[in-house]
C-alpha atoms as a PDB file:
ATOM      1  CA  UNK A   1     -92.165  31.359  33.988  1.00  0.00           C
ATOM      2  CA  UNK A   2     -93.257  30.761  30.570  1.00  0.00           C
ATOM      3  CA  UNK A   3     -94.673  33.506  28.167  1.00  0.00           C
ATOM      4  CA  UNK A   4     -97.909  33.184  26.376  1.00  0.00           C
ATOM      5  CA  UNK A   5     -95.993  32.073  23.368  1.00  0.00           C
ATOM      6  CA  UNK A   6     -93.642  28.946  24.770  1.00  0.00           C
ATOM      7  CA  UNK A   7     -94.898  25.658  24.391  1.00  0.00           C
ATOM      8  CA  UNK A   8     -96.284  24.338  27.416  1.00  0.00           C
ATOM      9  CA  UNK A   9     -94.866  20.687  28.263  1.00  0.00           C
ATOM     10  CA  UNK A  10     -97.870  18.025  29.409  1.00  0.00           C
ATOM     11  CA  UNK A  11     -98.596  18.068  33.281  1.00  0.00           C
ATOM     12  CA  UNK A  12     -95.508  15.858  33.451  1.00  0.00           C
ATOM     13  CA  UNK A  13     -92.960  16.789  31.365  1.00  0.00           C
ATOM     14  CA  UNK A  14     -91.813  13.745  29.384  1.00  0.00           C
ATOM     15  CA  UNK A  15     -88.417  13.068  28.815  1.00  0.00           C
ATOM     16  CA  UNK A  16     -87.569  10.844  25.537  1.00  0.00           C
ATOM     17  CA  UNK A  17     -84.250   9.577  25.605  1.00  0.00           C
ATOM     18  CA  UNK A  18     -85.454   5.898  24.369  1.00  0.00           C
ATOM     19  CA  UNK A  19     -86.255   6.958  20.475  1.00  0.00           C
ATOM     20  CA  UNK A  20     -87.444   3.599  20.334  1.00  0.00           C
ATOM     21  CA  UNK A  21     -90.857   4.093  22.895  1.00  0.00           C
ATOM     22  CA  UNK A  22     -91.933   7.499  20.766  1.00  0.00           C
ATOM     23  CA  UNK A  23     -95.063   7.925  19.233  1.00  0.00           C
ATOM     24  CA  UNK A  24     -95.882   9.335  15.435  1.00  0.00           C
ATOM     25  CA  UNK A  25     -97.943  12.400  15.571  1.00  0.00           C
ATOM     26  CA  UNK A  26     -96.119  13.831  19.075  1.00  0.00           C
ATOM     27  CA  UNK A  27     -94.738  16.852  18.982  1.00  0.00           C
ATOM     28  CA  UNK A  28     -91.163  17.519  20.900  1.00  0.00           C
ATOM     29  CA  UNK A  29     -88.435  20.270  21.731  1.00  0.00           C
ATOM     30  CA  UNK A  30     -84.762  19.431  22.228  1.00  0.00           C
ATOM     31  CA  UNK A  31     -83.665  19.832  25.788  1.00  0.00           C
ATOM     32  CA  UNK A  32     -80.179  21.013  25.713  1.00  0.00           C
ATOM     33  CA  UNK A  33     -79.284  24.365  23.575  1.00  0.00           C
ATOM     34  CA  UNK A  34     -78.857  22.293  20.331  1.00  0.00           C
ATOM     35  CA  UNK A  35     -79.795  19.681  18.345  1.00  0.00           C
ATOM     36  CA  UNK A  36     -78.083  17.084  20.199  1.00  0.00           C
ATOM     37  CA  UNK A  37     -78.249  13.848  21.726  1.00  0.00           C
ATOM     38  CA  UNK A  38     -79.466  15.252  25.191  1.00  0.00           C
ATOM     39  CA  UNK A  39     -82.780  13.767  24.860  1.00  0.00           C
ATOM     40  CA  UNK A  40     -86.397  15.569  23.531  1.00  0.00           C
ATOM     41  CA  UNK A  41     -89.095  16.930  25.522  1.00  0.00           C
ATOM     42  CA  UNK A  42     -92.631  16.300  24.350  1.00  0.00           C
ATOM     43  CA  UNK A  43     -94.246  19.224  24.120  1.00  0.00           C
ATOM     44  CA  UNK A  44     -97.858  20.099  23.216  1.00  0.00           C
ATOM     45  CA  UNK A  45     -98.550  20.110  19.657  1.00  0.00           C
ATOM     46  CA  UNK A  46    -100.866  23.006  19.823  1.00  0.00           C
ATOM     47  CA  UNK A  47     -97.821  25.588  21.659  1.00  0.00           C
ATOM     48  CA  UNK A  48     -96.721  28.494  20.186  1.00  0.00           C
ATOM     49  CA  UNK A  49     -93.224  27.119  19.584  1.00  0.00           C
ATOM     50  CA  UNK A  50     -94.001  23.733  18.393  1.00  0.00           C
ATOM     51  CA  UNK A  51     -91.796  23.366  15.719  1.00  0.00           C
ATOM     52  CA  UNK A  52     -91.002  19.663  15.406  1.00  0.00           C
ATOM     53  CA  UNK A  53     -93.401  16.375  15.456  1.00  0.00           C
ATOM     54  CA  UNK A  54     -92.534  12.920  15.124  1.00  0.00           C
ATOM     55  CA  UNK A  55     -93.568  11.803  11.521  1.00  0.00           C
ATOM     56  CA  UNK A  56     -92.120   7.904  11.897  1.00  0.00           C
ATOM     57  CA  UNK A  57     -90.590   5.951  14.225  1.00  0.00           C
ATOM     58  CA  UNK A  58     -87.819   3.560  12.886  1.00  0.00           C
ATOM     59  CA  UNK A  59     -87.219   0.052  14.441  1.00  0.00           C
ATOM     60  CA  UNK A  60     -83.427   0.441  13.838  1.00  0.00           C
ATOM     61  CA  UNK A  61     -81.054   3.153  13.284  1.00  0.00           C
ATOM     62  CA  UNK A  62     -80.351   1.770   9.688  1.00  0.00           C
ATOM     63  CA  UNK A  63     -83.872   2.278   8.371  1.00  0.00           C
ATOM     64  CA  UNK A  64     -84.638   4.566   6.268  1.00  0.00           C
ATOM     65  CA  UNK A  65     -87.857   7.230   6.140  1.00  0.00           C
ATOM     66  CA  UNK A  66     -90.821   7.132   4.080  1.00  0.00           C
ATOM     67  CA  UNK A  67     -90.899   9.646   1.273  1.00  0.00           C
ATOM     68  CA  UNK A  68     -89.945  13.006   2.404  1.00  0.00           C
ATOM     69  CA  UNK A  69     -87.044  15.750   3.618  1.00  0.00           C
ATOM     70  CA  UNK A  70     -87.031  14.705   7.312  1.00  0.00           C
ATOM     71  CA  UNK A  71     -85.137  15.419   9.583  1.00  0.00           C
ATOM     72  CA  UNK A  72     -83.504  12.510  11.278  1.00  0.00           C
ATOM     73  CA  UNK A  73     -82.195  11.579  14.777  1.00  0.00           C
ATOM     74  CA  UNK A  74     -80.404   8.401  15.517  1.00  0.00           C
ATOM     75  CA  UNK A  75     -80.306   6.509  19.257  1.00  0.00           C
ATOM     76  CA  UNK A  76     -77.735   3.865  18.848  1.00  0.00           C
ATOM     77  CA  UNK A  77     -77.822   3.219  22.579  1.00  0.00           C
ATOM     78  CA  UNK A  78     -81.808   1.638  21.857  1.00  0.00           C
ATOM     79  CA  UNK A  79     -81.322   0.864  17.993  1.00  0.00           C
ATOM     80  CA  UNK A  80     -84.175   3.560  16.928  1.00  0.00           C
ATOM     81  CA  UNK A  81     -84.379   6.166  14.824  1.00  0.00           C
ATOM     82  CA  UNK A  82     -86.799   9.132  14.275  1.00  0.00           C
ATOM     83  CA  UNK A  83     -88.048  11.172  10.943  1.00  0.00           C
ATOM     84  CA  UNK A  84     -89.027  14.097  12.142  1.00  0.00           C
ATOM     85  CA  UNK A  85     -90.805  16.974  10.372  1.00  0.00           C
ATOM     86  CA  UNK A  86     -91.976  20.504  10.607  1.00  0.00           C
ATOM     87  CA  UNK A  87     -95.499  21.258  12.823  1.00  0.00           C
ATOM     88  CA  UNK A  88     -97.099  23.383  10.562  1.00  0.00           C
ATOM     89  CA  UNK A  89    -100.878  24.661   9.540  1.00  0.00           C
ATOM     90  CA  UNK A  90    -101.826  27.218   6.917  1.00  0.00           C
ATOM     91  CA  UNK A  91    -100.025  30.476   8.171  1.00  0.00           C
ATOM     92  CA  UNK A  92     -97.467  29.426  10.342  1.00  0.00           C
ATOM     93  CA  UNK A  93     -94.234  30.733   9.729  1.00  0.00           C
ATOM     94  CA  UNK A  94     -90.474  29.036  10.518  1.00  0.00           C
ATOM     95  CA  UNK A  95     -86.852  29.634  10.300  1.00  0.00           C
ATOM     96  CA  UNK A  96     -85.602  26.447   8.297  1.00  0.00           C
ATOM     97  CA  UNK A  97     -83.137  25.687   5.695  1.00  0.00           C
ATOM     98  CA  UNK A  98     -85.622  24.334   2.636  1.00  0.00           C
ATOM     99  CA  UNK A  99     -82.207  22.676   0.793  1.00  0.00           C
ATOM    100  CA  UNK A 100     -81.391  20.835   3.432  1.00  0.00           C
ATOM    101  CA  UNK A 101     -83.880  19.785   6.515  1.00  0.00           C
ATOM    102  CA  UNK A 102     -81.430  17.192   7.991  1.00  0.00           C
ATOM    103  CA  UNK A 103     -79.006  19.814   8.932  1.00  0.00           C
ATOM    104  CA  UNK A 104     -81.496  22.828   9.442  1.00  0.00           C
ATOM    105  CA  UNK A 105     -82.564  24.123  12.772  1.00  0.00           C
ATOM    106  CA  UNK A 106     -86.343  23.900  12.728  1.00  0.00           C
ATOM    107  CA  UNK A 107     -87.949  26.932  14.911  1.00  0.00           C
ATOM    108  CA  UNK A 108     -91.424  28.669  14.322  1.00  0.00           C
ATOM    109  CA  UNK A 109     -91.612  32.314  14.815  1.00  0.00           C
ATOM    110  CA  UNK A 110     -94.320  34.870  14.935  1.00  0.00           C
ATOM    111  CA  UNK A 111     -94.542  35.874  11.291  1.00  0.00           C
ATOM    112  CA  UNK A 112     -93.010  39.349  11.936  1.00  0.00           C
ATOM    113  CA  UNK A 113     -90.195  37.840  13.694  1.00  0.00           C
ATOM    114  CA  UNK A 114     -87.269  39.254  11.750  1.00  0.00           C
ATOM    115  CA  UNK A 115     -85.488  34.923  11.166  1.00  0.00           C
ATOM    116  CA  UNK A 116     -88.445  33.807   9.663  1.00  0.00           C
ATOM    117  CA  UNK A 117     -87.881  32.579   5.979  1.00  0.00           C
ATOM    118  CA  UNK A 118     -90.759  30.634   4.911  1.00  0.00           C
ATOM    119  CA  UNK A 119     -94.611  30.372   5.241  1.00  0.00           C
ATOM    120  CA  UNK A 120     -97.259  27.999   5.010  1.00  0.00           C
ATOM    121  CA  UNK A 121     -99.761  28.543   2.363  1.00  0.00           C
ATOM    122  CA  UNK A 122    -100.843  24.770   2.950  1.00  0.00           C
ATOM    123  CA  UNK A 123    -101.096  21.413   3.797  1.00  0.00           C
ATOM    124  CA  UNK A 124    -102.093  19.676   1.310  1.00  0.00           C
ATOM    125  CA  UNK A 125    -103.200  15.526   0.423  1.00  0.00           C
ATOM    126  CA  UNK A 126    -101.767  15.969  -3.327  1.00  0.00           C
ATOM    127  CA  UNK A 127    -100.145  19.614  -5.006  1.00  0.00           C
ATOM    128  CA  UNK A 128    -100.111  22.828  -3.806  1.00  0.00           C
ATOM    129  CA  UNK A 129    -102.036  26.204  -3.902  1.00  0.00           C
ATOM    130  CA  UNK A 130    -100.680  28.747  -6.956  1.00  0.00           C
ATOM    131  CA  UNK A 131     -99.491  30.583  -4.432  1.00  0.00           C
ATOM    132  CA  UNK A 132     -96.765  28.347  -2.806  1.00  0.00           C
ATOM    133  CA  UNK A 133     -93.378  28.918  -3.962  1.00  0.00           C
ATOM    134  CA  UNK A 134     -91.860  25.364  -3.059  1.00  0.00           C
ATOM    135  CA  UNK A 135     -93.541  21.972  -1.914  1.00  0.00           C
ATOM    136  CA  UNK A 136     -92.152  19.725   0.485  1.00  0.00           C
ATOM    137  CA  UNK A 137     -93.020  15.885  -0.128  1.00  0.00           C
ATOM    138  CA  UNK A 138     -93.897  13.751   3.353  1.00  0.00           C
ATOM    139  CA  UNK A 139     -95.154  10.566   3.298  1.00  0.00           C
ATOM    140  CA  UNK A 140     -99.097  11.435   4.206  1.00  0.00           C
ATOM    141  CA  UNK A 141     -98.936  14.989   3.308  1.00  0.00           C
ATOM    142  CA  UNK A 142     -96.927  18.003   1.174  1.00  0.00           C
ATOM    143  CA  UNK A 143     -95.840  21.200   2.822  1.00  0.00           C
ATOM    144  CA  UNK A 144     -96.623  24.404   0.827  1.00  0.00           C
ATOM    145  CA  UNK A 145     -93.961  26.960   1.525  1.00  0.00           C
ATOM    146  CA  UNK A 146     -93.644  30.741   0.054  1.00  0.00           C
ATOM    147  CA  UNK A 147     -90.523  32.033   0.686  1.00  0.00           C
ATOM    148  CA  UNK A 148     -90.617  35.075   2.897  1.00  0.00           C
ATOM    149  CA  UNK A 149     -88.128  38.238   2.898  1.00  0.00           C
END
């Protein structure tokens, strides 16, 4: 049974294991423990725990993402790729490695959760509020991060 704060999968849980038939703006959890190829659940966007959303989908696994730190997951079984980037809105709060997305587990955590590192001041079209501590360039947007403990 899921707690108030898991993300809650669509009626029918959709398993993505063909990169290539993903859609920009979903949101999705990796099945297995890890980040690995066992496939990605779309999950709600709104859920507690949504941490990761689909930013671009890449017709080949050479391609290359827009401007910005995604992170990026190859399928060479369908030739696809995916940029993917954090879920965030002013005040969330995640556990992510801000030198190095590609090889940082994204997760979002209460923001008293004792692994959280970084908050969201922002989302903003061009610079960010006085307040944030580091920016994080996407294609359509930048993330506004202050660094937290």
């Amino acid at each position: 049974m899921l707690s108030e704060d898991e993300p809650r999968a669509p009626e029918a849980a959709v398993f993505l294991t063909d990169y290539s038939k993903a859609q920009k703006g979903t949101c999705v959890r990796f099945n297995g423990p890890g980040e690995d190829d066992l496939g990605l659940t779309v999950i709600d966007c709104e859920g507690g725990r949504a941490a990761l959303k689909i930013g671009t989908v890449l017709g080949n696994t050479s391609g290359q993402c827009p401007r910005g730190d995604y992170k990026v997951l190859r399928d060479t079984r369908h030739n696809a790729a995916l940029c993917l980037l954090p879920n965030a809105r002013q005040g969330d709060c995640f556990e992510l490695d801000t030198e190095d997305l590609q090889r940082s587990v994204v997760s979002k955590f209460d923001c008293a959760a004792p692994r959280v590192n970084v908050q969201v001041v922002g989302v903003a079209r061009e610079s960010c509020p006085a307040e944030a501590e580091l920016g994080v360039p996407y294609e359509e947007m930048t993330l506004c991060l202050r660094r937290v403990r």
